[in-house]
N, C-alpha and C. Protein backbone atom coordinates (compact mmCIF):
# COMPACT_ATOMS: atom_id res chain seq x y z
N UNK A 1 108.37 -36.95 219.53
CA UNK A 1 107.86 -35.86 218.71
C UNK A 1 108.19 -34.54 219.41
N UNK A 2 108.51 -33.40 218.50
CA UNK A 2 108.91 -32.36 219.36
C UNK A 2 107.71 -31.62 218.66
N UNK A 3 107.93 -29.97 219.76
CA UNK A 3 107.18 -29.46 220.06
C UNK A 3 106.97 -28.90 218.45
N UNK A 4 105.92 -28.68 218.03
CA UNK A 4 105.87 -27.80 216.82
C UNK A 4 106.71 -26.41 217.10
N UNK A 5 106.07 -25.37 218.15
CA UNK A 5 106.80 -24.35 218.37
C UNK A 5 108.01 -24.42 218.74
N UNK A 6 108.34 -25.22 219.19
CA UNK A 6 110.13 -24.93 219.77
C UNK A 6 110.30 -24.94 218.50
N UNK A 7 110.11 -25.94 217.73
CA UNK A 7 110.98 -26.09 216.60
C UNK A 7 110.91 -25.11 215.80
N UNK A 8 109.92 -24.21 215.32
CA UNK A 8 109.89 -23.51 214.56
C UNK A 8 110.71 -22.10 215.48
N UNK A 9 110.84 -22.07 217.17
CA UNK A 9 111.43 -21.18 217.55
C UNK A 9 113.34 -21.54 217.29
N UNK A 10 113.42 -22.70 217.36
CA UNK A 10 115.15 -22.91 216.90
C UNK A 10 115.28 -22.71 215.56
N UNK A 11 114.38 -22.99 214.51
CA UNK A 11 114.74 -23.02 213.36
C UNK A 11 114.87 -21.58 213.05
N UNK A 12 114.12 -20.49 213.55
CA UNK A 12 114.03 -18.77 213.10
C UNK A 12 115.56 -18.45 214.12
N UNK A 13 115.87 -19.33 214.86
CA UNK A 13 117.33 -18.58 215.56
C UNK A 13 118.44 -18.91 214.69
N UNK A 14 118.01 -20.08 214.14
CA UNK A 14 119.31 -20.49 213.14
C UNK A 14 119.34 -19.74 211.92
N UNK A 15 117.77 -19.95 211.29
CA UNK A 15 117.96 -18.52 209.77
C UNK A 15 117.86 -17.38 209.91
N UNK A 16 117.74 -16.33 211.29
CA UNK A 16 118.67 -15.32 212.00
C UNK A 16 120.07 -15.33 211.75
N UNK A 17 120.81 -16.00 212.44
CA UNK A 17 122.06 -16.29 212.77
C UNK A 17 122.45 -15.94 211.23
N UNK A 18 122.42 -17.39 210.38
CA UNK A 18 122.82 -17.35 209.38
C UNK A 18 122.65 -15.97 208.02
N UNK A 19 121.45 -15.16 208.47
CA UNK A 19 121.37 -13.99 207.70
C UNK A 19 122.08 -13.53 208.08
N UNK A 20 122.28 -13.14 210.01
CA UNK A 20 123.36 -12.36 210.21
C UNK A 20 124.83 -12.26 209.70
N UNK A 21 125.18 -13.95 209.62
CA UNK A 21 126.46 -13.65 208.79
C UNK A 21 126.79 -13.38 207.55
N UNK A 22 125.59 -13.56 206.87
CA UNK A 22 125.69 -13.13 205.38
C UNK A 22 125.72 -11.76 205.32
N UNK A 23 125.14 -11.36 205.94
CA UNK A 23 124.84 -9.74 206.42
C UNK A 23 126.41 -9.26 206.83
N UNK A 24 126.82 -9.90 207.68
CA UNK A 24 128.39 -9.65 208.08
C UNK A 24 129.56 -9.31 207.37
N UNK A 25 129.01 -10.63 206.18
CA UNK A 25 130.30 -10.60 205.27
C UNK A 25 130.21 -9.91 204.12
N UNK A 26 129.04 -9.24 203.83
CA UNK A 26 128.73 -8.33 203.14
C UNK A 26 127.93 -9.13 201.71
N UNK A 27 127.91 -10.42 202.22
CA UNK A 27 126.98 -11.29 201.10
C UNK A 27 125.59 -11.16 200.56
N UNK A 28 124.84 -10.97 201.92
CA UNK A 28 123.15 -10.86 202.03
C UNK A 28 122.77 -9.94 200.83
N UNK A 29 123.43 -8.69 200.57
CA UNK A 29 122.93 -8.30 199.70
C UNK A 29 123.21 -8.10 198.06
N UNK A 30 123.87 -9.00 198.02
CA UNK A 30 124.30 -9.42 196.72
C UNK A 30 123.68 -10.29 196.15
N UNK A 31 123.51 -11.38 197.01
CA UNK A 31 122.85 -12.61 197.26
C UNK A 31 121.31 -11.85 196.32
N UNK A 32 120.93 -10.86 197.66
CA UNK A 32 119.47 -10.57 197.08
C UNK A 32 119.26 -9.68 195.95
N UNK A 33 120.52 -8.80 195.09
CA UNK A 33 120.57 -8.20 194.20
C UNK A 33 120.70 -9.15 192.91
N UNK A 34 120.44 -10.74 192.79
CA UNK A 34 120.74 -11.31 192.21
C UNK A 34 119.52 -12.04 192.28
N UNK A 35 118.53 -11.31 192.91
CA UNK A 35 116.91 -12.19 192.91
C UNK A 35 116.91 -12.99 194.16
N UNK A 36 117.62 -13.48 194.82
CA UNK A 36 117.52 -14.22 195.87
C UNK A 36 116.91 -13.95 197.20
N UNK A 37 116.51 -14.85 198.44
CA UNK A 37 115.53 -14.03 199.26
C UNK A 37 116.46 -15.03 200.06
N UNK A 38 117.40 -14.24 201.08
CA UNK A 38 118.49 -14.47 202.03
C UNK A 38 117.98 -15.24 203.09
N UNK A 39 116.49 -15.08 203.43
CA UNK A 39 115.78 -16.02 204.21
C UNK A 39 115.64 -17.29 203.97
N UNK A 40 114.88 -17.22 202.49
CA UNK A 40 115.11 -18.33 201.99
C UNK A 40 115.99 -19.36 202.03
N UNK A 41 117.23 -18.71 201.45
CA UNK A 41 118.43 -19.91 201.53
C UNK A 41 118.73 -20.19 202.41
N UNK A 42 118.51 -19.42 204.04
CA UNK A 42 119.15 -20.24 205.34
C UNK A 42 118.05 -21.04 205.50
N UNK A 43 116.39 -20.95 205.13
CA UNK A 43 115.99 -21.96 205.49
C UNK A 43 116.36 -23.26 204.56
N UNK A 44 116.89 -23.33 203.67
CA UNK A 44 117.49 -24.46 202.48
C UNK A 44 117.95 -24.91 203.65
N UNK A 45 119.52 -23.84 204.44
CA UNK A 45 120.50 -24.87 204.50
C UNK A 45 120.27 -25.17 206.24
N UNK A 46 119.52 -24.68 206.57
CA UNK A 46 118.32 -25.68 207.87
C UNK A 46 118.33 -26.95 207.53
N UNK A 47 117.18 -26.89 206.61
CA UNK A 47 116.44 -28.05 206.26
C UNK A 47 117.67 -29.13 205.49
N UNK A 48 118.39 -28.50 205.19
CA UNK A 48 119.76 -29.97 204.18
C UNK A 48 120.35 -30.29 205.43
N UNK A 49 120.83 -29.44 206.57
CA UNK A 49 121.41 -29.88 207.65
C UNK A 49 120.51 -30.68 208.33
N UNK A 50 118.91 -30.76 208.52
CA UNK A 50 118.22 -31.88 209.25
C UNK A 50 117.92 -33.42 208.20
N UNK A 51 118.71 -33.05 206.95
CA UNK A 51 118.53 -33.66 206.33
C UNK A 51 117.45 -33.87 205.22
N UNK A 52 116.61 -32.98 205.24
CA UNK A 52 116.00 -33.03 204.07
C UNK A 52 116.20 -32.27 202.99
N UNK A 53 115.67 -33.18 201.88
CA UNK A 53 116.49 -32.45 200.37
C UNK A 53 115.37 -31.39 200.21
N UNK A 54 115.63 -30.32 199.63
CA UNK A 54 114.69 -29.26 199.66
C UNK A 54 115.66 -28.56 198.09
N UNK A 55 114.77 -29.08 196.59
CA UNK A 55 115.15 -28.24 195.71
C UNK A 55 115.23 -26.71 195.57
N UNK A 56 116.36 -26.21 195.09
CA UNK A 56 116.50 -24.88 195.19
C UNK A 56 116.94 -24.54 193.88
N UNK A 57 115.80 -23.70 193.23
CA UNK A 57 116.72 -22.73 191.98
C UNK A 57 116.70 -21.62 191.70
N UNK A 58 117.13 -21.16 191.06
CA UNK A 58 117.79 -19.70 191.14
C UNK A 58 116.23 -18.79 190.63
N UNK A 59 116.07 -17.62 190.93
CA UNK A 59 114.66 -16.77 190.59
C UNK A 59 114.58 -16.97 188.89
């Protein structure tokens, strides 16, 4: 069993990261001009990468 906090401290470095590059490529805010919450979806694609299905639909 892991730590509750680590985990929740790796998981906020990864949907960091991943805003950052949306942010980079000039996506993040399109993304969110389209209703979307940029946080949100990196935590989606967290959670699909540890493997859990986590429905997602559009606002």
């Amino acid at each position: 069993m892991t730590d509750p906090t680590a985990e929740t401290a790796r998981l906020m470095k990864v949907v960091e990261a991943i805003v950052k590059e949306l942010d980079r490529q000039g996506v993040a805010e399109a993304v969110a001009d389209l209703g979307f919450d940029p946080m949100q979806m990196a935590r989606v694609v967290v959670s699909a990468a540890d493997g859990d299905v986590v429905p997602f639909r559009r606002p």
